[in-house]
Structure formats: structure tokens, C-alpha cells
PDB file of N, CA and C in Angstrom:
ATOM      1  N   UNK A   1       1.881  67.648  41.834  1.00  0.00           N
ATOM      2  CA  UNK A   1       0.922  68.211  42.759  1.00  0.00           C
ATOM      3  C   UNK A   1       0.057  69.302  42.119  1.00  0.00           C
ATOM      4  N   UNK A   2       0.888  70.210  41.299  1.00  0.00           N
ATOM      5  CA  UNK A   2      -0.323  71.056  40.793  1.00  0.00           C
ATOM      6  C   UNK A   2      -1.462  70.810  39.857  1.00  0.00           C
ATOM      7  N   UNK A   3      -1.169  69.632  39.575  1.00  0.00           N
ATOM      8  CA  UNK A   3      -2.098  68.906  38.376  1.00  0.00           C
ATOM      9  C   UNK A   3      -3.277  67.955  38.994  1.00  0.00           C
ATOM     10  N   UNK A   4      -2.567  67.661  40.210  1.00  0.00           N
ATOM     11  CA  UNK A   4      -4.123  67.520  40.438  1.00  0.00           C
ATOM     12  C   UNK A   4      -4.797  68.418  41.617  1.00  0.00           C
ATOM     13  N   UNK A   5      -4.326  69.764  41.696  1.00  0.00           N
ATOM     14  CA  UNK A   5      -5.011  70.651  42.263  1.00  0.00           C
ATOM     15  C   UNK A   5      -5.631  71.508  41.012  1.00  0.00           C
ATOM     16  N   UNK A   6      -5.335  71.416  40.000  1.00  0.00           N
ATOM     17  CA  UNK A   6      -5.952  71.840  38.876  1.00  0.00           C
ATOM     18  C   UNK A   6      -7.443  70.711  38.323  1.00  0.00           C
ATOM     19  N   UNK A   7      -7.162  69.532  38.528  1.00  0.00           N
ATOM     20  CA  UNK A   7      -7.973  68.971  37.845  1.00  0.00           C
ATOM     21  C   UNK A   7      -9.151  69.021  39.192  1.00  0.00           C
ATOM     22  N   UNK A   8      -9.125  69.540  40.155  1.00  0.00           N
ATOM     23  CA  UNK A   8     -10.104  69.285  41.697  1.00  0.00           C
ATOM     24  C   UNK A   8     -10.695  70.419  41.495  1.00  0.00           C
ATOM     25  N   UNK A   9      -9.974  71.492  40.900  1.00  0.00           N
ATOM     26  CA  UNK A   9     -10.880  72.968  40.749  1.00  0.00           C
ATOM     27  C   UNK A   9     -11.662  72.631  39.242  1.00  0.00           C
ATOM     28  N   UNK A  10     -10.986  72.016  38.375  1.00  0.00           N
ATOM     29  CA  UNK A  10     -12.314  71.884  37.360  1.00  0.00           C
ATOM     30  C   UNK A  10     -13.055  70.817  37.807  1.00  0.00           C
ATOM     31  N   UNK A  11     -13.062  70.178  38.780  1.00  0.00           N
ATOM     32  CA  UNK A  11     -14.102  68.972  39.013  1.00  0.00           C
ATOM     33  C   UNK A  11     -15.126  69.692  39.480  1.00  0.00           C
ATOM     34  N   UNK A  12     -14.547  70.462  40.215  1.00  0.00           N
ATOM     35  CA  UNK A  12     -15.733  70.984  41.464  1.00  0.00           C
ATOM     36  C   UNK A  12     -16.515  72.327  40.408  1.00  0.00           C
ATOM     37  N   UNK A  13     -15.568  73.289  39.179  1.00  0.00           N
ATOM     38  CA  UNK A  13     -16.314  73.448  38.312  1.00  0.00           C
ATOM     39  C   UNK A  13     -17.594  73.333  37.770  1.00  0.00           C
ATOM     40  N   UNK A  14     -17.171  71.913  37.356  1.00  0.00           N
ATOM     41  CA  UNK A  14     -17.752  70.947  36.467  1.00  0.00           C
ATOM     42  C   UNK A  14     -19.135  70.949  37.462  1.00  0.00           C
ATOM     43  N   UNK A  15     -19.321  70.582  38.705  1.00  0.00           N
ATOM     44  CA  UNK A  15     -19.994  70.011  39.429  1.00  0.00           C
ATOM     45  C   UNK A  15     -21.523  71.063  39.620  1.00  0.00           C
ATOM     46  N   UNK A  16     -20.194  72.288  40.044  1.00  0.00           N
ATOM     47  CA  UNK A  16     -21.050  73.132  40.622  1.00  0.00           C
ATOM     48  C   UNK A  16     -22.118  73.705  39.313  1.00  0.00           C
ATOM     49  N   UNK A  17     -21.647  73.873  38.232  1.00  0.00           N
ATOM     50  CA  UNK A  17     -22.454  74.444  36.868  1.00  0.00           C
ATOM     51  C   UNK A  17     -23.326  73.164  36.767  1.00  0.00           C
ATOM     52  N   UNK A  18     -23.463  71.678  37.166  1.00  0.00           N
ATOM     53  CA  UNK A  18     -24.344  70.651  36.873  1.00  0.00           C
ATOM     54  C   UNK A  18     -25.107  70.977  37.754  1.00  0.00           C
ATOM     55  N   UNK A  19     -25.249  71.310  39.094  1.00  0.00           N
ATOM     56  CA  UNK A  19     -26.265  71.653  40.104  1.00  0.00           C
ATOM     57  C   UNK A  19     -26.979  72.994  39.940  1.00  0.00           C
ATOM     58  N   UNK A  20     -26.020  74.043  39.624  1.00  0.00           N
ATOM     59  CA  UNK A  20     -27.027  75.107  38.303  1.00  0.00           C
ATOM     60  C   UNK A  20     -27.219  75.319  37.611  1.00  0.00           C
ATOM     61  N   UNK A  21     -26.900  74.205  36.498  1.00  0.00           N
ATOM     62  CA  UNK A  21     -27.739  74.027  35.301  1.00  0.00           C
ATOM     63  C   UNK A  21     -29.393  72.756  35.625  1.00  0.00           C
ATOM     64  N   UNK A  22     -29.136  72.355  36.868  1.00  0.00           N
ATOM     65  CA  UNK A  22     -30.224  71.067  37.529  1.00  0.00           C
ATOM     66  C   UNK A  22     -31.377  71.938  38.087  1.00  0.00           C
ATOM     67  N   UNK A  23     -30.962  73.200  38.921  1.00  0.00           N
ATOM     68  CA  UNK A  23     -31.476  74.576  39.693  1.00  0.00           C
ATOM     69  C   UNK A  23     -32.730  74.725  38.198  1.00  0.00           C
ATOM     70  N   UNK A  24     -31.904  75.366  37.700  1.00  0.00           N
ATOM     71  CA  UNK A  24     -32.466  76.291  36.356  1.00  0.00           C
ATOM     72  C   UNK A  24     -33.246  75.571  35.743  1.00  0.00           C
ATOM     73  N   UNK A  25     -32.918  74.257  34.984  1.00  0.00           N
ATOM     74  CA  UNK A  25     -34.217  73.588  34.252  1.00  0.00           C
ATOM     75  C   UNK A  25     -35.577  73.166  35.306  1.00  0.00           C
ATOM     76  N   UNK A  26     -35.162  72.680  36.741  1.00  0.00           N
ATOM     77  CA  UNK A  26     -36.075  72.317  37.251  1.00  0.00           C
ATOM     78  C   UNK A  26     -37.337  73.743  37.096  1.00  0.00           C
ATOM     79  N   UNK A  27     -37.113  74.871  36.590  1.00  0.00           N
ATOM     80  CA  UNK A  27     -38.184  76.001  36.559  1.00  0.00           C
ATOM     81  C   UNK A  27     -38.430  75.851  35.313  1.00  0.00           C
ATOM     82  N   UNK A  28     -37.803  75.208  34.286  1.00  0.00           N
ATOM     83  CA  UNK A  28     -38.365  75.964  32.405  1.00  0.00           C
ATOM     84  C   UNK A  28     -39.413  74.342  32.533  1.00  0.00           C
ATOM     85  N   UNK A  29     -40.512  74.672  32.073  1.00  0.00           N
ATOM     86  CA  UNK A  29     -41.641  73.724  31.650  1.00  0.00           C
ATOM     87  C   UNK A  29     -41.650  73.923  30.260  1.00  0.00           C
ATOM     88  N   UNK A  30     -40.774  73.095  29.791  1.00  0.00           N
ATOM     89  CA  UNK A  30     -41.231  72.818  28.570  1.00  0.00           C
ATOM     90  C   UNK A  30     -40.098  70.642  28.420  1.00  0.00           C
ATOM     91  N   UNK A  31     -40.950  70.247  27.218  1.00  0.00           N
ATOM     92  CA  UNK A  31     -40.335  68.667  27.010  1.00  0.00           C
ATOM     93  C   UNK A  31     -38.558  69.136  26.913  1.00  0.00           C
ATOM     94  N   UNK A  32     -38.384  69.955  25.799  1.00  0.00           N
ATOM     95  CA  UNK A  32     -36.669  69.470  26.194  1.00  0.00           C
ATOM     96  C   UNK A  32     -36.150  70.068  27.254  1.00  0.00           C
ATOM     97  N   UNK A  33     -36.409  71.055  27.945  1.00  0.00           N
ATOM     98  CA  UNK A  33     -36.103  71.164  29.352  1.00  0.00           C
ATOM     99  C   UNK A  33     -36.518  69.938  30.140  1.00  0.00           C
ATOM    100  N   UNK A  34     -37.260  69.054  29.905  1.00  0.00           N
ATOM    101  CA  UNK A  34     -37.511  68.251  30.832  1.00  0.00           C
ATOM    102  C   UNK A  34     -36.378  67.258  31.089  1.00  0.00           C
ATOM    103  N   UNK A  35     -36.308  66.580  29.818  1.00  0.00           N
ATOM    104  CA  UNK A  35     -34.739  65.882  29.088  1.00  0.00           C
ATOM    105  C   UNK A  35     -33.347  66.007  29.090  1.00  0.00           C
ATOM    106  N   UNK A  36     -33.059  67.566  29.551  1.00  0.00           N
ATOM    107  CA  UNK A  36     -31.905  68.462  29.542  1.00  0.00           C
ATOM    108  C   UNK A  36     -31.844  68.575  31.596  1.00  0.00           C
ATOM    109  N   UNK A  37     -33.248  68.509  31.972  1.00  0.00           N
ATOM    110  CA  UNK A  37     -32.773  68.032  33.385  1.00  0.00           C
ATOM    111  C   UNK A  37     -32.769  66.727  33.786  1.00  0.00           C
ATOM    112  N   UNK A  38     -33.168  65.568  32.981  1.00  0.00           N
ATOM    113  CA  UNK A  38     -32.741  64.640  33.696  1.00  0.00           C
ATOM    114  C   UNK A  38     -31.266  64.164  32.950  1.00  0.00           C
ATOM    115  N   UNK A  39     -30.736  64.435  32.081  1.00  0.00           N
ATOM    116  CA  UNK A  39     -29.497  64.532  31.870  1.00  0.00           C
ATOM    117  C   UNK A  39     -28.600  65.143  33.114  1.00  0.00           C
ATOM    118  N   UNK A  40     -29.176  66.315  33.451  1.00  0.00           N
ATOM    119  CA  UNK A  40     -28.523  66.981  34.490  1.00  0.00           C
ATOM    120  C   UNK A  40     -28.565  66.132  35.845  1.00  0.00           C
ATOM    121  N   UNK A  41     -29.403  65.728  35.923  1.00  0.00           N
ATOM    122  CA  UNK A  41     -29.755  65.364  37.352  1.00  0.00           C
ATOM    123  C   UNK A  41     -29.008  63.750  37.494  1.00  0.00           C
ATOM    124  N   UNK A  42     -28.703  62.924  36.163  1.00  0.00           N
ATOM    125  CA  UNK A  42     -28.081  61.793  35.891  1.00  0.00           C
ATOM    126  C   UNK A  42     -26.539  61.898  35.873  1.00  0.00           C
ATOM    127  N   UNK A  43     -25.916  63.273  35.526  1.00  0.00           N
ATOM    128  CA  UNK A  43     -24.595  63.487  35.396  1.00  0.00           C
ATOM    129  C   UNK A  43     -24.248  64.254  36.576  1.00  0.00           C
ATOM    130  N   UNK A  44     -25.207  64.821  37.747  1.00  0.00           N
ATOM    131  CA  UNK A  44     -24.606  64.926  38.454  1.00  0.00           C
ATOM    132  C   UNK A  44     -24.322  64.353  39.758  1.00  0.00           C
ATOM    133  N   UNK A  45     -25.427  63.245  39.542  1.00  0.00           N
ATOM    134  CA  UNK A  45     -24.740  61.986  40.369  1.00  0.00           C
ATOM    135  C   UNK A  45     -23.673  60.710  39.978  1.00  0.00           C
ATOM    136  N   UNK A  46     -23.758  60.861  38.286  1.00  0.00           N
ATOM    137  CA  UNK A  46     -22.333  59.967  37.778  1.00  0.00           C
ATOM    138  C   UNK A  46     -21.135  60.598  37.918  1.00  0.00           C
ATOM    139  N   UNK A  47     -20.961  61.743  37.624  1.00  0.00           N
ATOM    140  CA  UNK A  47     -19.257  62.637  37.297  1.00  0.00           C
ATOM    141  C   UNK A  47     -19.363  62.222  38.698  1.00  0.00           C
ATOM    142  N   UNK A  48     -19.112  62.604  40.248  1.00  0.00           N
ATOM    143  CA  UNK A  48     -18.621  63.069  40.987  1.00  0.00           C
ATOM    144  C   UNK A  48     -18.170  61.388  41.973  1.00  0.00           C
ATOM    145  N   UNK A  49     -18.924  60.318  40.900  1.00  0.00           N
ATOM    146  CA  UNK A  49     -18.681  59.066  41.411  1.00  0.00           C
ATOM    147  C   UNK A  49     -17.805  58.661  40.408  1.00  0.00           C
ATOM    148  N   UNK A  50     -18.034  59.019  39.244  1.00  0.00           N
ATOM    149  CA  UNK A  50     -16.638  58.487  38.059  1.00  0.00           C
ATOM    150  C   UNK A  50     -15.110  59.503  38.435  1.00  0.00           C
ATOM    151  N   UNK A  51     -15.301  60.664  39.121  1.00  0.00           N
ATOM    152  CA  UNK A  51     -14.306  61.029  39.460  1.00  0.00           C
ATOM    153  C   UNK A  51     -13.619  60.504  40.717  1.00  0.00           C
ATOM    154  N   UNK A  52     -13.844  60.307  41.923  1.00  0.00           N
ATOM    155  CA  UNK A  52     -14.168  59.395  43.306  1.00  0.00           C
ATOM    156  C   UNK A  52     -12.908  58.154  42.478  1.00  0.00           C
ATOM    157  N   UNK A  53     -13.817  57.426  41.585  1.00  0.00           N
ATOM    158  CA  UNK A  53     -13.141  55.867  40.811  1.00  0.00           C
ATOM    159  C   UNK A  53     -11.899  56.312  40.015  1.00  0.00           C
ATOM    160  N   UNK A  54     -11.929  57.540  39.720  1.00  0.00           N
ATOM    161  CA  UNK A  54     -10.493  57.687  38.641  1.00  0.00           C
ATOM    162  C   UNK A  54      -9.650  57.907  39.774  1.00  0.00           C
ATOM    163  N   UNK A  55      -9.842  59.058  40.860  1.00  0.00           N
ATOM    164  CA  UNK A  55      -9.194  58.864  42.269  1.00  0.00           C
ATOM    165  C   UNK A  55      -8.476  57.889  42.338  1.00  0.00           C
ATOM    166  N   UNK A  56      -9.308  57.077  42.894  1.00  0.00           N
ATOM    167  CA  UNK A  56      -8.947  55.475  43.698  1.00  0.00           C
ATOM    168  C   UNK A  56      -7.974  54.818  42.700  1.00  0.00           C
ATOM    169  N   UNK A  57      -8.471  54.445  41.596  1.00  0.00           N
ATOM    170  CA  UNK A  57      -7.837  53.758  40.359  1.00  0.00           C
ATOM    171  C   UNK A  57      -6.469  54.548  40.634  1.00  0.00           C
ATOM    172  N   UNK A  58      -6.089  55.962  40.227  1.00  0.00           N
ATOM    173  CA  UNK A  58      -4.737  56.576  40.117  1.00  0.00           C
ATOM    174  C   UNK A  58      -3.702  56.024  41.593  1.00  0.00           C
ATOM    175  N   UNK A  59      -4.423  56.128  42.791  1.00  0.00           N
ATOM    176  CA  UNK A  59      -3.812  56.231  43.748  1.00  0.00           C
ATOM    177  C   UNK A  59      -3.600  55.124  44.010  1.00  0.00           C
ATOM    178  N   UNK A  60      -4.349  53.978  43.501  1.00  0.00           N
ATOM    179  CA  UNK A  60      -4.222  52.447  43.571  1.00  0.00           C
ATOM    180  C   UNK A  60      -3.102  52.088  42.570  1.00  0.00           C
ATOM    181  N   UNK A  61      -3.285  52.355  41.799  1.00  0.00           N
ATOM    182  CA  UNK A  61      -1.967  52.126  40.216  1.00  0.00           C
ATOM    183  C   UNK A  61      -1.386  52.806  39.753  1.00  0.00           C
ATOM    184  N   UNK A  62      -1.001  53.859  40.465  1.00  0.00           N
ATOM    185  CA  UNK A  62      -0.162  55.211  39.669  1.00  0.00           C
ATOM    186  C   UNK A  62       1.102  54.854  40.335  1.00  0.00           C
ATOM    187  N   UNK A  63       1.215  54.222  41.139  1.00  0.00           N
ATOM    188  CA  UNK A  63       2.432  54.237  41.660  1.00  0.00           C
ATOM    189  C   UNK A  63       3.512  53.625  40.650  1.00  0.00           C
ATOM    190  N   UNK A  64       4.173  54.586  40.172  1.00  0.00           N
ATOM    191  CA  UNK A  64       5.579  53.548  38.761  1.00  0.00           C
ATOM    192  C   UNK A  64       6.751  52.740  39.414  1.00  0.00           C
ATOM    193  N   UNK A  65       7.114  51.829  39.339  1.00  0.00           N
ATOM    194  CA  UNK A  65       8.023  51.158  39.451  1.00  0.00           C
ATOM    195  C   UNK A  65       7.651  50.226  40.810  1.00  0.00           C
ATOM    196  N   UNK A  66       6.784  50.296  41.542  1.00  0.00           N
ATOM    197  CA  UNK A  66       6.227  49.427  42.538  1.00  0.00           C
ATOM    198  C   UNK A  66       5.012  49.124  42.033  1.00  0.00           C
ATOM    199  N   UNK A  67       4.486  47.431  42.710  1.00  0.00           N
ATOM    200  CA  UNK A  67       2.869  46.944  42.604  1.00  0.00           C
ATOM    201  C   UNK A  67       2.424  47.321  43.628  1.00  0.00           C
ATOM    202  N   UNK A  68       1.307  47.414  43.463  1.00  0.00           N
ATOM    203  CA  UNK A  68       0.746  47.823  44.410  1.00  0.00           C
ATOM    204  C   UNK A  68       0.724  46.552  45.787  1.00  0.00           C
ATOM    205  N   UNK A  69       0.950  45.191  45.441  1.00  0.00           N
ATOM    206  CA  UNK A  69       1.235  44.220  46.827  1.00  0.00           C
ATOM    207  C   UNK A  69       2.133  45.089  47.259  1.00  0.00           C
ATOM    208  N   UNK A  70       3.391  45.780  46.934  1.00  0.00           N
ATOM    209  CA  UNK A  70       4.270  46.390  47.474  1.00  0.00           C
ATOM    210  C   UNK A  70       4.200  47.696  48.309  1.00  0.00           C
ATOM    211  N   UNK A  71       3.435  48.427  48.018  1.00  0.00           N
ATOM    212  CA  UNK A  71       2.361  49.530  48.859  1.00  0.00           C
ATOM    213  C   UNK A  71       1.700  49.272  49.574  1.00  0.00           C
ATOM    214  N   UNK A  72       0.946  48.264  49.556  1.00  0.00           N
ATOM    215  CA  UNK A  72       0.496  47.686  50.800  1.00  0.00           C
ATOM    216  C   UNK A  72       1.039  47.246  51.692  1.00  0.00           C
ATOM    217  N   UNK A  73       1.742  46.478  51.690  1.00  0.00           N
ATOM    218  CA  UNK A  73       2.955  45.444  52.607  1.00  0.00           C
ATOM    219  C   UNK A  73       3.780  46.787  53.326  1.00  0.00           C
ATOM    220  N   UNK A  74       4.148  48.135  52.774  1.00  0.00           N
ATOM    221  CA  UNK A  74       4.462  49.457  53.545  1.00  0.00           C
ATOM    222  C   UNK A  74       3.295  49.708  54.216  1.00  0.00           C
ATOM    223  N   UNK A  75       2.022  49.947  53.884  1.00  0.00           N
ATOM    224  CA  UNK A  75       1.303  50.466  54.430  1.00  0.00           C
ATOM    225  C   UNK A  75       1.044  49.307  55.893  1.00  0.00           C
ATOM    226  N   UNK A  76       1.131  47.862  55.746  1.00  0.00           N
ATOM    227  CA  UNK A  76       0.543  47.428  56.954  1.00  0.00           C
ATOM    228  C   UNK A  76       2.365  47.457  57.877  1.00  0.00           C
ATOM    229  N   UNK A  77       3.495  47.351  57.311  1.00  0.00           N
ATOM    230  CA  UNK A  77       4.216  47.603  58.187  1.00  0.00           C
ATOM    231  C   UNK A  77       4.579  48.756  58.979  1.00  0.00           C
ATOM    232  N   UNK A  78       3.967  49.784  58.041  1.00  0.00           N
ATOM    233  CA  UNK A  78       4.363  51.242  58.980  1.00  0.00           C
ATOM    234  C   UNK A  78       4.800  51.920  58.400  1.00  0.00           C
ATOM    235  N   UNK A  79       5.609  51.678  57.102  1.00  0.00           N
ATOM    236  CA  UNK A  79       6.680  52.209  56.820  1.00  0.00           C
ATOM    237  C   UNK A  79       5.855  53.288  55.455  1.00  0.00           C
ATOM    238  N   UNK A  80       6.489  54.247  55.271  1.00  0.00           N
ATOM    239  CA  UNK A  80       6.355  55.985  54.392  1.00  0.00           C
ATOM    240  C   UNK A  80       6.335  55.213  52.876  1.00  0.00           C
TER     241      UNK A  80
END
């Protein structure tokens, strides 16, 4: 549990410095500021969807010693 309350505070990190580093270039006029924001503006709509998919993926297949048919078949019977 603490590991991935650690990895949610550097996501959101991660996230929040891409939206003010996106803030900040959108004011510098010059070409590699221009380049350095659409990098920005490209990574901060990929990370927060490649993180979303590593999510899903972990919680879909992390489970050890069960398949996931087997997690499901709990989940539609009811059962924890």
C-alpha cells in the first residue's frame, strides 16, 4: 500500500510541474520554447493516460497466484 501511495504523489508531481512547465513556455516567444511546449503540452496528455494503463494493466494482472478468469468469476459471484 505505501508504494503505491508513493508512486500517486510522484504522478501527480510529475503532472503538476508538466502543466507549469506548459503555463510558462506558453509566455517565452522564442522557436525552442515553442518545441519545449509542445513537448509539454504532448506529455501532458500522454503520462496521465500511460499512467491510467499501467493502473489497469497492474490491477488486471498483478494478482499472483490467481488468473484473472478467476477474479472475475469472484467479482460476478459476489464474493471478496
Amino acid at each position: 500500500m505505501p508504494g503505491k501511495r508513493i508512486m500517486a504523489i510522484a504522478a501527480l508531481v510529475l503532472i503538476g510541474v508538466l502543466y507549469l512547465a506548459t503555463l510558462v513556455l506558453s509566455f517565452i516567444d522564442s522557436p525552442l520554447a515553442r518545441s519545449f511546449l509542445m513537448a509539454a503540452l504532448f506529455c501532458t496528455i500522454v503520462v496521465p493516460a500511460m499512467l491510467y494503463g499501467y493502473l489497469l494493466f497492474t490491477e488486471r494482472f498483478g494478482n499472483k497466484g490467481h488468473s484473472p478468469k478467476d477474479s472475475h468469476e469472484k467479482d460476478i459471484q459476489g464474493e471478496p
